[in-house]
C-alpha atoms as a PDB file:
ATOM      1  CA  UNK A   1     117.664  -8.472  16.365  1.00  0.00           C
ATOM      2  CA  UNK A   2     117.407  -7.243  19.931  1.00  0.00           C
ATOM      3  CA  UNK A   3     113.723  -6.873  21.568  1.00  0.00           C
ATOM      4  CA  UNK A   4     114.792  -2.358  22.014  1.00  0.00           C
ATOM      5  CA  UNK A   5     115.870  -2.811  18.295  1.00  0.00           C
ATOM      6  CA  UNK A   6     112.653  -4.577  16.732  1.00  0.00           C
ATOM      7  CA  UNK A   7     110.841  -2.021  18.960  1.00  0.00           C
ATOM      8  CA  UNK A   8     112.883   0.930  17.640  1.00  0.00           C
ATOM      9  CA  UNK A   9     112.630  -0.008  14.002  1.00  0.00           C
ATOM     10  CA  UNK A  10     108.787  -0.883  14.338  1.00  0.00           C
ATOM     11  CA  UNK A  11     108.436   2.711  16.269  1.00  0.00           C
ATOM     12  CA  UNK A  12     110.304   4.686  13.728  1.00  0.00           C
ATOM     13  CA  UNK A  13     108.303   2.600  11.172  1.00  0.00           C
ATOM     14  CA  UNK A  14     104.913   3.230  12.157  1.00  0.00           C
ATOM     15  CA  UNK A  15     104.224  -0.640  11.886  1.00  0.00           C
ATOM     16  CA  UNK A  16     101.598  -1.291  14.143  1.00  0.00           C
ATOM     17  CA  UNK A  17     101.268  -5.083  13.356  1.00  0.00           C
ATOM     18  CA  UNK A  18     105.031  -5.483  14.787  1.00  0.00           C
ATOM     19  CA  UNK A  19     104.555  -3.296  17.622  1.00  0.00           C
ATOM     20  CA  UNK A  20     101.997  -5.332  18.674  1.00  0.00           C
ATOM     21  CA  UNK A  21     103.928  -8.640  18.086  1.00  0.00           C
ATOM     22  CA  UNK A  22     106.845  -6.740  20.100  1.00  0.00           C
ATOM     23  CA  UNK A  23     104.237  -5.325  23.240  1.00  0.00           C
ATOM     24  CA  UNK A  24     103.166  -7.880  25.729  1.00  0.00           C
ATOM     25  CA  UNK A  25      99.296  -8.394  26.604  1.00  0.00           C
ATOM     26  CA  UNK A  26      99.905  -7.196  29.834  1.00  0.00           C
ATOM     27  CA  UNK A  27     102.153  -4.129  29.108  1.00  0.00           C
ATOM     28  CA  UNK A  28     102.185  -1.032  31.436  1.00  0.00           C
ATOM     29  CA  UNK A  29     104.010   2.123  30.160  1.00  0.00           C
ATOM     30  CA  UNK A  30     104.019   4.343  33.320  1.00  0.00           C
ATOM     31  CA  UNK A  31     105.798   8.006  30.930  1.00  0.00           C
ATOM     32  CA  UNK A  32     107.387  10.679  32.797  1.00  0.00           C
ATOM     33  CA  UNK A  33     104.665  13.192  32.319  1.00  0.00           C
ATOM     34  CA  UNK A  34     101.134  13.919  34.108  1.00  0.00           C
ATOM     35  CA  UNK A  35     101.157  10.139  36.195  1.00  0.00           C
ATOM     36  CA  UNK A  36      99.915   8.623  33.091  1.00  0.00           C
ATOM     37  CA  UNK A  37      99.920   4.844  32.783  1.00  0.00           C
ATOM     38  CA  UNK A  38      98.874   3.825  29.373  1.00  0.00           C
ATOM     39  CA  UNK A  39      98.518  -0.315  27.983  1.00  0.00           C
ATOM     40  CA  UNK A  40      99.338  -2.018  25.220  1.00  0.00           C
ATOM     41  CA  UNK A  41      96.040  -0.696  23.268  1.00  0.00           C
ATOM     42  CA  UNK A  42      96.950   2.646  24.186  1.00  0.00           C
ATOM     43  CA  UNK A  43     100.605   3.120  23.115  1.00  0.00           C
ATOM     44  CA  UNK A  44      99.483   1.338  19.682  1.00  0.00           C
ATOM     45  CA  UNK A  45      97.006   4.018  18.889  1.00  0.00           C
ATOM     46  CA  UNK A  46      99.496   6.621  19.801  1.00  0.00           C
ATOM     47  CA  UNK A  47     101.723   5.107  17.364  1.00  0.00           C
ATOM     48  CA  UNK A  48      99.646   4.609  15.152  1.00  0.00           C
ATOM     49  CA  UNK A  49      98.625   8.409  15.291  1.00  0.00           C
ATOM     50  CA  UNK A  50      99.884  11.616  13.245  1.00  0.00           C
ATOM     51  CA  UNK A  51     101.262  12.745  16.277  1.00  0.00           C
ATOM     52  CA  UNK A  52     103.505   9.890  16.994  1.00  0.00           C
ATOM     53  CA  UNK A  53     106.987  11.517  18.824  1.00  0.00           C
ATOM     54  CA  UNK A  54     110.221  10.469  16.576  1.00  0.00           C
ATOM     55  CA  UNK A  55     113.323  10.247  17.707  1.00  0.00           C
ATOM     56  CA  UNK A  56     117.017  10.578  16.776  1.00  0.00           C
ATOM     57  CA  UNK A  57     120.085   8.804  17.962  1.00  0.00           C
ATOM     58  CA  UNK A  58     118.457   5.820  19.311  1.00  0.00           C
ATOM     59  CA  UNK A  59     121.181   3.857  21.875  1.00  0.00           C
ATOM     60  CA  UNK A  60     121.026   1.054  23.586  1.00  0.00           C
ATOM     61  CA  UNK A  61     122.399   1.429  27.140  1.00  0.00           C
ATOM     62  CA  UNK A  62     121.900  -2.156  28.246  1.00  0.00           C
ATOM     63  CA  UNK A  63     119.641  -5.417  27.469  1.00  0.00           C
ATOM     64  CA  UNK A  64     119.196  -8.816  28.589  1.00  0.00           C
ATOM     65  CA  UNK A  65     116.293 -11.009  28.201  1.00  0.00           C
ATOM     66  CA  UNK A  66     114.974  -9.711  31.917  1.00  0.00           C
ATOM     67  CA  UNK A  67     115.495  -5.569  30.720  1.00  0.00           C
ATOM     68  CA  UNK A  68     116.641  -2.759  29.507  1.00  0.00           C
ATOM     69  CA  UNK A  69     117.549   0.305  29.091  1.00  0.00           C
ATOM     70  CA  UNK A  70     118.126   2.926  26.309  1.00  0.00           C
ATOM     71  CA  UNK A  71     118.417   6.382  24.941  1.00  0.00           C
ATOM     72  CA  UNK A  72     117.195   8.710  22.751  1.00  0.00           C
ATOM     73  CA  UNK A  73     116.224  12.752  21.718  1.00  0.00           C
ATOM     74  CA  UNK A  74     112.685  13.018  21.199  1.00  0.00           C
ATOM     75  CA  UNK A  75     110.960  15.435  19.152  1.00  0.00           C
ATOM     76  CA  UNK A  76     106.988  16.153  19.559  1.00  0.00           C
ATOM     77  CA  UNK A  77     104.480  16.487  17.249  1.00  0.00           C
ATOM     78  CA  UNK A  78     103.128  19.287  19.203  1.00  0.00           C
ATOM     79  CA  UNK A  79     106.067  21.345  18.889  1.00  0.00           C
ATOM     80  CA  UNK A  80     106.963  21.001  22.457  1.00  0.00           C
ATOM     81  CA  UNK A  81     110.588  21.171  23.327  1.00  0.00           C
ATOM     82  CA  UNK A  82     112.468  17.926  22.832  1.00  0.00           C
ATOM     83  CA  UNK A  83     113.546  15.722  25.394  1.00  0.00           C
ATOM     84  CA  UNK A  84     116.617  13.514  26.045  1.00  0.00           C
ATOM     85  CA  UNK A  85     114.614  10.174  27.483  1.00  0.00           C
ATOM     86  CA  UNK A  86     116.013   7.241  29.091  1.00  0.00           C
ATOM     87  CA  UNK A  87     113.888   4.291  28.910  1.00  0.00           C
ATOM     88  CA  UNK A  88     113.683   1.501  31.365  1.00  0.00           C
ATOM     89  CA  UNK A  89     111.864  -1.783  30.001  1.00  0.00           C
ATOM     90  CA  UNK A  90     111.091  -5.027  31.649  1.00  0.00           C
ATOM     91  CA  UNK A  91     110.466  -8.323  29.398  1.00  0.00           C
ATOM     92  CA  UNK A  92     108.731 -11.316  29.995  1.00  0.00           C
ATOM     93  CA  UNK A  93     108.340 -13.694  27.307  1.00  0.00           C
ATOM     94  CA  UNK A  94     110.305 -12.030  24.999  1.00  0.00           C
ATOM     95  CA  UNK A  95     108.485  -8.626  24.613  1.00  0.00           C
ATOM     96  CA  UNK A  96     108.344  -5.600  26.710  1.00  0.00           C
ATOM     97  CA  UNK A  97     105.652  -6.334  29.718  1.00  0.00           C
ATOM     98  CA  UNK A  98     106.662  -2.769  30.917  1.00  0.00           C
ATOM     99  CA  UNK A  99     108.411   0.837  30.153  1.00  0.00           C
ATOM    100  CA  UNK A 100     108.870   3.656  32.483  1.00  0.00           C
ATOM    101  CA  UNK A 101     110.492   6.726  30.865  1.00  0.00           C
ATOM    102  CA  UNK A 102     112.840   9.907  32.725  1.00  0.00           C
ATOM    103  CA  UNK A 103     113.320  12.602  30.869  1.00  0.00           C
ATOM    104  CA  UNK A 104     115.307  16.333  30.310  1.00  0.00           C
ATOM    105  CA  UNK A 105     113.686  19.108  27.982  1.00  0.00           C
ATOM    106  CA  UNK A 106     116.484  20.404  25.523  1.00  0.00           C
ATOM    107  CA  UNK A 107     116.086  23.736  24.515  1.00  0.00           C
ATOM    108  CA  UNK A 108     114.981  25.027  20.788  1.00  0.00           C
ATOM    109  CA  UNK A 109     118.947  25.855  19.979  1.00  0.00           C
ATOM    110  CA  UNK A 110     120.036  22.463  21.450  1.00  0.00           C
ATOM    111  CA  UNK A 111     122.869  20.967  19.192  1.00  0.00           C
ATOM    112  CA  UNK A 112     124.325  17.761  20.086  1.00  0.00           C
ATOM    113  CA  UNK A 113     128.160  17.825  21.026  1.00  0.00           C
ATOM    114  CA  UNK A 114     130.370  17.388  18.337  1.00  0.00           C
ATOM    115  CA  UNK A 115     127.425  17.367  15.766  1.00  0.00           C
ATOM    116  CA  UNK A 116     128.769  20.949  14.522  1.00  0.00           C
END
């Protein structure tokens, strides 16, 4: 299993214990919202949380063992309107060392093409 697809599976999960196999010691996640940078300790306890995002059709764009990248729609806890995000992820040693996120807000009535 690919190091996007553990993380996916451990996300979607809510299995902290794997995340944290998955998440290097020195992990950075730099999100696309408010210049945030959050570590390893931080993105466990938000998935660890009630209001952990989920996602739907989960992709993965690219991935060696140096990076990559993938895709997803993200829904909110907070009701917020959901996002398309890319993901960008470094690796070093096998896990993710670092994740910086881009996103676009999709509106309420957003239905995926061809989904109808």
């Amino acid at each position: 299993m690919s190091i996007i697809e553990a993380y996916n599976e451990a996300w979607e999960n809510g299995d902290v214990d794997a995340l944290a196999e998955i998440i290097h010691d020195e992990f950075v996640f730099n999100p696309h919202v408010g210049g945030v940078t959050m570590s390893k300790s931080d993105l466990l306890g938000f998935a660890g949380g009630d209001g952990a995002p989920k996602s739907e059709d989960d992709r993965i764009l690219f991935e060696n063992d140096q990076v990559g990248v993938a895709h997803a729609i993200v829904h909110f806890a907070n009701g917020s309107t959901s996002e398309a995000v890319l993901s960008f992820m470094r690796f070093k040693d096998g896990k993710i060392v670092s994740m910086e996120t881009g996103a676009t807000p999709l509106s309420d009535d957003y239905k995926l093409v061809g989904s109808e």
